[in-house]
N, C-alpha and C. Protein backbone atom coordinates (compact mmCIF):
# COMPACT_ATOMS: atom_id res chain seq x y z
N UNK A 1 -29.24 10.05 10.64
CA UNK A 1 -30.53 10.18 9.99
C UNK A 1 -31.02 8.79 9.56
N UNK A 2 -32.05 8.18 10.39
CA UNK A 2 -32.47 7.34 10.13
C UNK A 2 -33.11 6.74 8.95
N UNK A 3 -33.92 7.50 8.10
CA UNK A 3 -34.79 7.62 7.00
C UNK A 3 -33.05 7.46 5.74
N UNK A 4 -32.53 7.63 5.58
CA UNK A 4 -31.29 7.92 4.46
C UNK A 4 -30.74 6.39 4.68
N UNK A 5 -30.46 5.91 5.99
CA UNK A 5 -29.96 4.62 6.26
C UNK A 5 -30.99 3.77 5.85
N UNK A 6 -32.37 3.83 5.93
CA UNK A 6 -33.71 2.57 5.46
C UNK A 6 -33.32 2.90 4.14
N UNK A 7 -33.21 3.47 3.32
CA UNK A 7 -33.59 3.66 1.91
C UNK A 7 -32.49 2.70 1.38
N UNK A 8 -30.93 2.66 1.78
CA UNK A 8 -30.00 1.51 0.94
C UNK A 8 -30.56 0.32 1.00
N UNK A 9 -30.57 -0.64 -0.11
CA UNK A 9 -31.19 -1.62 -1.28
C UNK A 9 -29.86 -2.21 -0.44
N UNK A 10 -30.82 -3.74 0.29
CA UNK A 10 -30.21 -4.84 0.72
C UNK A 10 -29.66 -5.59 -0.37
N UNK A 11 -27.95 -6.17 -0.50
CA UNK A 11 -27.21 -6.69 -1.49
C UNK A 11 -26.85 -7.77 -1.10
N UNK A 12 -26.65 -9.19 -1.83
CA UNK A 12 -26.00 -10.24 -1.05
C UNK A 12 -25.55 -10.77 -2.08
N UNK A 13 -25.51 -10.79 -3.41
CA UNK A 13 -25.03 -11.32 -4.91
C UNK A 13 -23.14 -11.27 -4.77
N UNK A 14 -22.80 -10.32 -4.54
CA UNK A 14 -20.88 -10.22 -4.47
C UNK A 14 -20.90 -10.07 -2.98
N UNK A 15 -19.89 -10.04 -2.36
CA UNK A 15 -19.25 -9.45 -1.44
C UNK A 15 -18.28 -8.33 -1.41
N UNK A 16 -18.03 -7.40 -1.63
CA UNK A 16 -16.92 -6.72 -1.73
C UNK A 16 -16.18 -6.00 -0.32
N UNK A 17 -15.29 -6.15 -0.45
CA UNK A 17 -14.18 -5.37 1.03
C UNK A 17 -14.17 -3.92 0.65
N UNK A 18 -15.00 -3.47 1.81
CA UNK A 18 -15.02 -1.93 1.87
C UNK A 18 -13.49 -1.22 2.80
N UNK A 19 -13.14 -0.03 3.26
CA UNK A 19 -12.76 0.52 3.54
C UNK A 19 -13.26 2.20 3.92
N UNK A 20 -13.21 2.01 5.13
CA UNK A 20 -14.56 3.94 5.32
C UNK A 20 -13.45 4.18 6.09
N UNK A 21 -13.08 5.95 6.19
CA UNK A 21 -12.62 6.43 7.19
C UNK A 21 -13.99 8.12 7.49
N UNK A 22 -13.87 8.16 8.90
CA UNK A 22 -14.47 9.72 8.79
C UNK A 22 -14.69 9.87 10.67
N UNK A 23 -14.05 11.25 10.78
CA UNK A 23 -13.46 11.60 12.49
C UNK A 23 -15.06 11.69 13.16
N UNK A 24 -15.99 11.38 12.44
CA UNK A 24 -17.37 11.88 13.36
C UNK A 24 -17.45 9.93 13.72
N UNK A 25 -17.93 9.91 14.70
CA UNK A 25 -18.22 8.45 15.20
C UNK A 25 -19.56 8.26 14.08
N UNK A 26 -20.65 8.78 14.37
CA UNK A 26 -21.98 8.74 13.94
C UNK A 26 -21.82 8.40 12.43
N UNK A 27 -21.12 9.57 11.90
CA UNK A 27 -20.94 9.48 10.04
C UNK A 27 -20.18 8.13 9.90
N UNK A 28 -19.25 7.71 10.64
CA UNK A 28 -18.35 6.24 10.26
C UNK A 28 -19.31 5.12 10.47
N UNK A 29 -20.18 5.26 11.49
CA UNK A 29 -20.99 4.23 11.88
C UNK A 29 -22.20 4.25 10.74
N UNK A 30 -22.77 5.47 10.26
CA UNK A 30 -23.86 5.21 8.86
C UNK A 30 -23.31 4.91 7.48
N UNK A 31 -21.77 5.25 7.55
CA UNK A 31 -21.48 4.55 6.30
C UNK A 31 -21.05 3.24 5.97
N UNK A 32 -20.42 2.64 7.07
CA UNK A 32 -20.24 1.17 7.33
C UNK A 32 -21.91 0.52 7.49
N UNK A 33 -22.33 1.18 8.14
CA UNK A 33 -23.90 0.09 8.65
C UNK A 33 -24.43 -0.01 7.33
N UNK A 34 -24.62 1.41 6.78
CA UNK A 34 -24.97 1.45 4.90
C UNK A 34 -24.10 0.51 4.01
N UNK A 35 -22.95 0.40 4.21
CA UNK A 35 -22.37 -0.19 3.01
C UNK A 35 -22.27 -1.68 3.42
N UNK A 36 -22.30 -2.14 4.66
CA UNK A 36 -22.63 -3.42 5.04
C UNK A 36 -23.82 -4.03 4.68
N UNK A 37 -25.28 -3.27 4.82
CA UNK A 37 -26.19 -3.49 4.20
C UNK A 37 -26.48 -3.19 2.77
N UNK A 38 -25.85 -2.89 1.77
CA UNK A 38 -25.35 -3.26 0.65
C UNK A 38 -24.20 -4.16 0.19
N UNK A 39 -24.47 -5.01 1.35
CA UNK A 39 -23.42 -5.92 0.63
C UNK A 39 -21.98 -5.93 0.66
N UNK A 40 -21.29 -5.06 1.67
CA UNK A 40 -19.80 -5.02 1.46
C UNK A 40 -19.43 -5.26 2.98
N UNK A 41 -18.15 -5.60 2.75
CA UNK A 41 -17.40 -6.12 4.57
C UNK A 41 -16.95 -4.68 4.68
N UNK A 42 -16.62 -3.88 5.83
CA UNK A 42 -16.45 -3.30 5.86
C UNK A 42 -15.71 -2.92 6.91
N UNK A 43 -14.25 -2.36 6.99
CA UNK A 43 -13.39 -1.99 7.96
C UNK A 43 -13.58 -0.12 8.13
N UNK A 44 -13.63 0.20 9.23
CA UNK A 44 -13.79 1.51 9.40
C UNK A 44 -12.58 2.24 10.52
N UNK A 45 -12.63 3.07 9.93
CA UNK A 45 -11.25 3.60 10.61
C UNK A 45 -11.62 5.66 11.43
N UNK A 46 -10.94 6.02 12.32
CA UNK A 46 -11.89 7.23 12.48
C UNK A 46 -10.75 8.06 12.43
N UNK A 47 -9.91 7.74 11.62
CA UNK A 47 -9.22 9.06 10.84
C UNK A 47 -8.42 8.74 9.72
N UNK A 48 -7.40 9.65 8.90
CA UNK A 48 -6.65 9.44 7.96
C UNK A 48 -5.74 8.54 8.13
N UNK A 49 -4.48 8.68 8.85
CA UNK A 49 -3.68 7.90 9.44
C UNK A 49 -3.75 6.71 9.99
N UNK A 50 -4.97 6.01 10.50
CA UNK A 50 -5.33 4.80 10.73
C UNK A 50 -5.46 4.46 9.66
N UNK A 51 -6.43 4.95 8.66
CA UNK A 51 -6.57 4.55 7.13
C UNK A 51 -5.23 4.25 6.26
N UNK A 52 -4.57 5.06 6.42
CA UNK A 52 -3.57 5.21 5.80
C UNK A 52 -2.24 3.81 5.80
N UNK A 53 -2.88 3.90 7.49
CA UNK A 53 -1.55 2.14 8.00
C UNK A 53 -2.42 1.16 7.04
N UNK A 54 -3.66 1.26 7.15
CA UNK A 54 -4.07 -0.16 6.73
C UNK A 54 -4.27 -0.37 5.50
N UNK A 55 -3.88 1.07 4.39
CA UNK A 55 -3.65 1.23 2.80
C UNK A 55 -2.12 0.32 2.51
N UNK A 56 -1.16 0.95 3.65
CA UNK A 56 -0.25 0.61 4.06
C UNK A 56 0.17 -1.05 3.85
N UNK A 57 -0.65 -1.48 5.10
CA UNK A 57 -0.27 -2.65 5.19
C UNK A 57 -0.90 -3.41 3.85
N UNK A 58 -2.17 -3.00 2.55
CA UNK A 58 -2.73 -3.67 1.74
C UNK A 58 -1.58 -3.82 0.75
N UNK A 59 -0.89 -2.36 0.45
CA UNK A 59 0.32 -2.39 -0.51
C UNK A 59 1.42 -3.36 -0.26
N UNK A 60 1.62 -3.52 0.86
CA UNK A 60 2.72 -4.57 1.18
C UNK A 60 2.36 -6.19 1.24
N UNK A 61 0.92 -6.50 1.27
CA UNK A 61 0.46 -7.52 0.41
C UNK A 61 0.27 -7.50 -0.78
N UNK A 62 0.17 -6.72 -1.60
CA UNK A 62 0.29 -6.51 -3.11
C UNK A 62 2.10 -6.66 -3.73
N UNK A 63 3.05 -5.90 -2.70
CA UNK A 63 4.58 -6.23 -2.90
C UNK A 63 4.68 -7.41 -2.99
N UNK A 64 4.39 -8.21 -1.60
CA UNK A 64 4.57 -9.27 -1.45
C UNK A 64 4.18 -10.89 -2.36
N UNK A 65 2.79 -10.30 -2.52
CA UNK A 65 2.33 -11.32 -3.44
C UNK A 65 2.19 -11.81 -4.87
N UNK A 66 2.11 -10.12 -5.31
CA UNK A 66 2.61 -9.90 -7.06
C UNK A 66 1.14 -9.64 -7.57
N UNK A 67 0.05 -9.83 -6.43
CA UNK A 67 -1.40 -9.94 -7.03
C UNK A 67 -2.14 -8.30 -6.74
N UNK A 68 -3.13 -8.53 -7.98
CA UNK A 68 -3.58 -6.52 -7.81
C UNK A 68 -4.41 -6.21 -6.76
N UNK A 69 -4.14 -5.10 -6.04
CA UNK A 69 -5.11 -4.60 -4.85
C UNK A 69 -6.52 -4.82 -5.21
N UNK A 70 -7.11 -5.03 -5.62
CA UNK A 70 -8.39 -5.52 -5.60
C UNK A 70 -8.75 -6.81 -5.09
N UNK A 71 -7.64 -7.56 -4.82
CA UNK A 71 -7.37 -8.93 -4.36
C UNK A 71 -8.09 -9.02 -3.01
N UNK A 72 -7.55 -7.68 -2.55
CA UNK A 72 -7.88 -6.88 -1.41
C UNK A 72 -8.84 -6.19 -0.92
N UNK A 73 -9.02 -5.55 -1.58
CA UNK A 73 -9.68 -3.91 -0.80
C UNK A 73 -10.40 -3.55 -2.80
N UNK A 74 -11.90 -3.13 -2.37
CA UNK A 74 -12.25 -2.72 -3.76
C UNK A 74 -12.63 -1.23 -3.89
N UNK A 75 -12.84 -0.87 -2.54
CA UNK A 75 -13.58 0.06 -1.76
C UNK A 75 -13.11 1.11 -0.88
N UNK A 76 -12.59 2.20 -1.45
CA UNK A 76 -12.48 3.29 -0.08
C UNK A 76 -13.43 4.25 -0.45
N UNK A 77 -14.28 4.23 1.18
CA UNK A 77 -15.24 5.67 0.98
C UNK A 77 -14.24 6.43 2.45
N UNK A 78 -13.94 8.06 2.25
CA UNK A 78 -13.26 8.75 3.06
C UNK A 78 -13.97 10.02 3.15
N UNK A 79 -13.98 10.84 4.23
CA UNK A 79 -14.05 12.03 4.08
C UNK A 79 -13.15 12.69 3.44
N UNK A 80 -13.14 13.97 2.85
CA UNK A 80 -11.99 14.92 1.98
C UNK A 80 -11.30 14.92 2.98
N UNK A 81 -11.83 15.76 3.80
CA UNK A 81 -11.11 16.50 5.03
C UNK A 81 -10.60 15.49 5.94
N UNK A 82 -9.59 14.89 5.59
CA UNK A 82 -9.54 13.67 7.16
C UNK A 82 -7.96 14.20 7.52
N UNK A 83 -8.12 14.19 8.91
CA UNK A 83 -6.99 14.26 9.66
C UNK A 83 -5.84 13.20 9.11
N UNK A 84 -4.21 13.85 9.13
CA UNK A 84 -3.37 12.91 8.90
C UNK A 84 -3.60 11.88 7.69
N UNK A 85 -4.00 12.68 6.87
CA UNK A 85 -4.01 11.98 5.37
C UNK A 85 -4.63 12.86 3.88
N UNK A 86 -3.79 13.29 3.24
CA UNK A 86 -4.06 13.59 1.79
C UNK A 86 -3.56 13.52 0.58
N UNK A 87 -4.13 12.78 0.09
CA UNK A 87 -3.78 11.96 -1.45
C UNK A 87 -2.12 11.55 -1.16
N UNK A 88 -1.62 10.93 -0.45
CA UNK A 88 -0.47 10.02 -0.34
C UNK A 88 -0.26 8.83 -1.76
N UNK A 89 0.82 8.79 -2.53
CA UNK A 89 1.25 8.49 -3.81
C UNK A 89 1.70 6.94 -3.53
N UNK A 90 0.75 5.88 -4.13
CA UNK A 90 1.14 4.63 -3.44
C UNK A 90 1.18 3.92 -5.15
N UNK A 91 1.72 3.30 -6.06
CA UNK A 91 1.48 2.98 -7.15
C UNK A 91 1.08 1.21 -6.86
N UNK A 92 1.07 1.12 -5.72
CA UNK A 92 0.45 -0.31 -5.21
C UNK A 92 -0.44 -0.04 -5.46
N UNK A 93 -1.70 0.93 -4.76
CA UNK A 93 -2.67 1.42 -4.41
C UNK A 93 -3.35 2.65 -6.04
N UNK A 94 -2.57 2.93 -6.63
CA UNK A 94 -2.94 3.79 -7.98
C UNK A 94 -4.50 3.31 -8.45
N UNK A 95 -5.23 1.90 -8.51
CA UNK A 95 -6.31 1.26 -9.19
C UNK A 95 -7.00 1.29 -8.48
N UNK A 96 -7.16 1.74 -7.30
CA UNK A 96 -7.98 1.81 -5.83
C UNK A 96 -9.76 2.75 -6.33
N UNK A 97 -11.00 2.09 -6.11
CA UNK A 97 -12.06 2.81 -6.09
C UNK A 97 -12.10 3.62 -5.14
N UNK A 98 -12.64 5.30 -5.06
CA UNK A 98 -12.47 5.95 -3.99
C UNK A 98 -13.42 6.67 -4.49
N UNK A 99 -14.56 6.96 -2.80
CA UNK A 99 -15.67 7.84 -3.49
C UNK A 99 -15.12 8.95 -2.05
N UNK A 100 -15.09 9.90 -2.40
CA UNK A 100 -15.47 10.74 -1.05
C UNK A 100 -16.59 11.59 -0.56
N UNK A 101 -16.98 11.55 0.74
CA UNK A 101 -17.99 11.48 1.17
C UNK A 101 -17.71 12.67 2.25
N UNK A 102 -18.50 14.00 1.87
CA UNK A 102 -18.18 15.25 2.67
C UNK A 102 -19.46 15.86 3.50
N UNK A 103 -19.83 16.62 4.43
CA UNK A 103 -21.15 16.97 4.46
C UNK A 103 -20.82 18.09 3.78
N UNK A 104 -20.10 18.46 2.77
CA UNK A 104 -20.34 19.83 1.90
C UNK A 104 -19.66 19.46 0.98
N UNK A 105 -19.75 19.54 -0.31
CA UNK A 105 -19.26 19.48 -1.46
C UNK A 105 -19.04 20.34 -1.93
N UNK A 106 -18.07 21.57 -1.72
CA UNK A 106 -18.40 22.56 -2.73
C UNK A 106 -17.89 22.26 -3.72
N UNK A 107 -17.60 23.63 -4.62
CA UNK A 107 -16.37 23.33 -5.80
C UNK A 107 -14.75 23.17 -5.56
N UNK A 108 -14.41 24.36 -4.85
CA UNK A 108 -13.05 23.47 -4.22
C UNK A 108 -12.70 22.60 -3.92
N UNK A 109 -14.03 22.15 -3.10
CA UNK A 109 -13.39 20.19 -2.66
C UNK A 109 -13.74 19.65 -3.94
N UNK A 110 -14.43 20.01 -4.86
CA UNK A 110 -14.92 18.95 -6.29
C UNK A 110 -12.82 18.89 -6.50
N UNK A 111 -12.55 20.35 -6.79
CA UNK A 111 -11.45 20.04 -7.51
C UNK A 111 -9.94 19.24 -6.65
N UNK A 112 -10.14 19.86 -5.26
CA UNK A 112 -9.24 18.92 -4.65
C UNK A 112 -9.74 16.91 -4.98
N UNK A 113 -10.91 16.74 -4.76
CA UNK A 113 -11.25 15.56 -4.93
C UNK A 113 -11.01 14.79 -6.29
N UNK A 114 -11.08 15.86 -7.21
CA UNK A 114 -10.59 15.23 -8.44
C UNK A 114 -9.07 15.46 -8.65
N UNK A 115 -8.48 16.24 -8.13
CA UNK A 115 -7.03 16.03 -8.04
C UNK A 115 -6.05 14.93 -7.11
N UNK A 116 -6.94 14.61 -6.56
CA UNK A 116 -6.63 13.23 -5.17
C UNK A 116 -6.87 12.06 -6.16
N UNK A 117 -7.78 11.97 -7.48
CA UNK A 117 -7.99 10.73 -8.04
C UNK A 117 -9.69 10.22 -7.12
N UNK A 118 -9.73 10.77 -6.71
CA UNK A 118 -11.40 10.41 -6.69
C UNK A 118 -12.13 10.03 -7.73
N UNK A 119 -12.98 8.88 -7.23
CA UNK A 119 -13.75 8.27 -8.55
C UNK A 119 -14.90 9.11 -8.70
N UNK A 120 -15.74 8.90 -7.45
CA UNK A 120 -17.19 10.04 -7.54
C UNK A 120 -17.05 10.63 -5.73
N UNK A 121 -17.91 11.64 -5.89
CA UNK A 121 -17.83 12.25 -4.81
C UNK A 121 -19.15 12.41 -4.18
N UNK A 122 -19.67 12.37 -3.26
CA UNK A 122 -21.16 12.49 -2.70
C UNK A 122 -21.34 13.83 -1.20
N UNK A 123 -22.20 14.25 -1.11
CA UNK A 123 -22.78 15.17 0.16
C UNK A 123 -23.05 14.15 1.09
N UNK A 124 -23.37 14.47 1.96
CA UNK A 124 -23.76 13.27 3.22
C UNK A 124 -24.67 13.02 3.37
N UNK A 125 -25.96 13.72 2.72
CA UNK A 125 -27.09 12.63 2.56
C UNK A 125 -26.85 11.63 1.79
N UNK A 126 -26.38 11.77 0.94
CA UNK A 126 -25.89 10.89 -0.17
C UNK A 126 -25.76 9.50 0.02
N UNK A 127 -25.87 8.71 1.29
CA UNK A 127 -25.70 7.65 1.64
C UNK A 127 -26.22 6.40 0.33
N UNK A 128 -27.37 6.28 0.26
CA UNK A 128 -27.95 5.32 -0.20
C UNK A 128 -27.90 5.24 -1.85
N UNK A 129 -27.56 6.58 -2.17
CA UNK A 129 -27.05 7.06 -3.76
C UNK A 129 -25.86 6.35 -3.86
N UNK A 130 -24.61 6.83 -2.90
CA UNK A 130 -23.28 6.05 -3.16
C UNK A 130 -23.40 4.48 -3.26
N UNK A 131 -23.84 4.13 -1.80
CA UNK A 131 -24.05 2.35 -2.19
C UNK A 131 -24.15 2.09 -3.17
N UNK A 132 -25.48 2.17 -3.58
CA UNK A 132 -25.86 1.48 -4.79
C UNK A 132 -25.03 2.21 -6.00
N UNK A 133 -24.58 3.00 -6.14
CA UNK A 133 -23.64 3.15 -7.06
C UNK A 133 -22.57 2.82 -7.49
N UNK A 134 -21.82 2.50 -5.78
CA UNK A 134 -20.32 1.72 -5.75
C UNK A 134 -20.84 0.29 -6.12
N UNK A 135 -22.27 -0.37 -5.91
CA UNK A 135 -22.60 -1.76 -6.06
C UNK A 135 -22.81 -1.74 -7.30
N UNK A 136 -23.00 -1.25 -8.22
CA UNK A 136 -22.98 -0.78 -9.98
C UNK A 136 -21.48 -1.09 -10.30
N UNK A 137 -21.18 -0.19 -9.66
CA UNK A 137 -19.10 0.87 -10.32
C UNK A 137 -18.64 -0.71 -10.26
N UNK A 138 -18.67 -1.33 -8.78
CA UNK A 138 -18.02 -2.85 -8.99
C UNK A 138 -18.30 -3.88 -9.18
N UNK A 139 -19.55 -3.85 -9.38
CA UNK A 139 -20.33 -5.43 -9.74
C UNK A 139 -20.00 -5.39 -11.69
N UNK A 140 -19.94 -3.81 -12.37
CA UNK A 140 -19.29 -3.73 -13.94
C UNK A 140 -17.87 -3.86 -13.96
N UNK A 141 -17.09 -3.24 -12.60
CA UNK A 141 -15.83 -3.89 -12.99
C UNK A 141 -15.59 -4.89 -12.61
N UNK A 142 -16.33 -5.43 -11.72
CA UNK A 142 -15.54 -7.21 -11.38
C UNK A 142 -16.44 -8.22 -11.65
N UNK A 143 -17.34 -7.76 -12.70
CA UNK A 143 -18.09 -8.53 -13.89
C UNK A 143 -18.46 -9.51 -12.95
N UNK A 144 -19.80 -9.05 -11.78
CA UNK A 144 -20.37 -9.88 -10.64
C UNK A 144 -21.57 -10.24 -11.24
N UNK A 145 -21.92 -11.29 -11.41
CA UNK A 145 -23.49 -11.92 -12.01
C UNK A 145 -24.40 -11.44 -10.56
N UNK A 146 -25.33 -11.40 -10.56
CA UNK A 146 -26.23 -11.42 -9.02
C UNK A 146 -26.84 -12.93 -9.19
C-alpha cells in the first residue's frame, strides 16, 4: 500500500540499527523501506530463525565484549506469527525494543505479545504510526538531540 508508505516522516537526526523479520516478501520490504526512511539501518530477515541466528550472533557480541545490546541492535520489528521463532529467553538480549507488527491484532495475540515482552504492538496499516513512534521510544531512550 503505497499511500501508508508516503505518509512516514523522513528522519536523519540519529541513526538507529533496525532489525524486521516477516515471511510475506512485500510486508518485509514496507517495513524496512518505512523504517529506513525514518531513519534506521535496517537488516531484514524473512523468517524467525534467520532472525533468531542474527539475535544470536548480537548476544555473542554482547558475551564477548561486556557492552549492552543496544551497542548493537535498538530495534526489532517482527511479525507474532513467525515461523521458527517464539519468545526464545536470551538475558543478553532481555533490554531489546520490540514492536510487533501483525495484519490482525486481536486480543490473544495482544496477550501472547505481551507475554513475549513486547514493547508496543501495531496492525499492518500501522506502518507510519510505528516509525515515528519507535523514532520517539528511542530518540527518549538514547537521549538523541535532532
Amino acid at each position: 500500500d503505497k499511500a501508508a508508505f508516503e505518509e512516514v516522516e523522513e528522519s536523519v537526526e540519529c541513526v538507529y540499527q533496525a532489525i524486521c523479520a516477516d515471511d510475506s516478501r512485500s510486508m518485509r520490504n514496507l517495513v524496512k523501506n518505512s523504517l529506513e526512511r525514518g531513519g534506521f539501518e535496517v537488516d531484514a530477515y524473512p523468517n524467525g530463525l534467520e532472525i533468531w541466528k542474527a539475535l544470536k550472533e548480537i548476544s555473542a557480541k554482547v558475551s564477548k565484549t561486556g557492552l549492552h545490546v543496544s551497542e548493537f541492535v535498538q530495534l526489532i520489528v517482527s511479525d507474532i506469527e513467525m515461523p521458527g521463532m517464539d519468545g526464545q529467553e536470551d538475558p543478553n538480549l532481555r533490554d531489546l525494543t520490540v514492536y510487533l507488527f501483525s495484519s490482525l491484532i486481536t486480543e490473544e495475540l495482544l496477550h501472547k505479545g505481551d507475554a513475549v515482552g513486547a514493547n508496543r504492538q501495531y496492525s499492518k496499516p500501522q506502518i507510519a504510526t510505528l516509525v515515528k513512534q519507535a523514532r520517539e521510544d528511542l530518540d527518549e531512550l538514547y537521549k538523541c538531540k535532532g
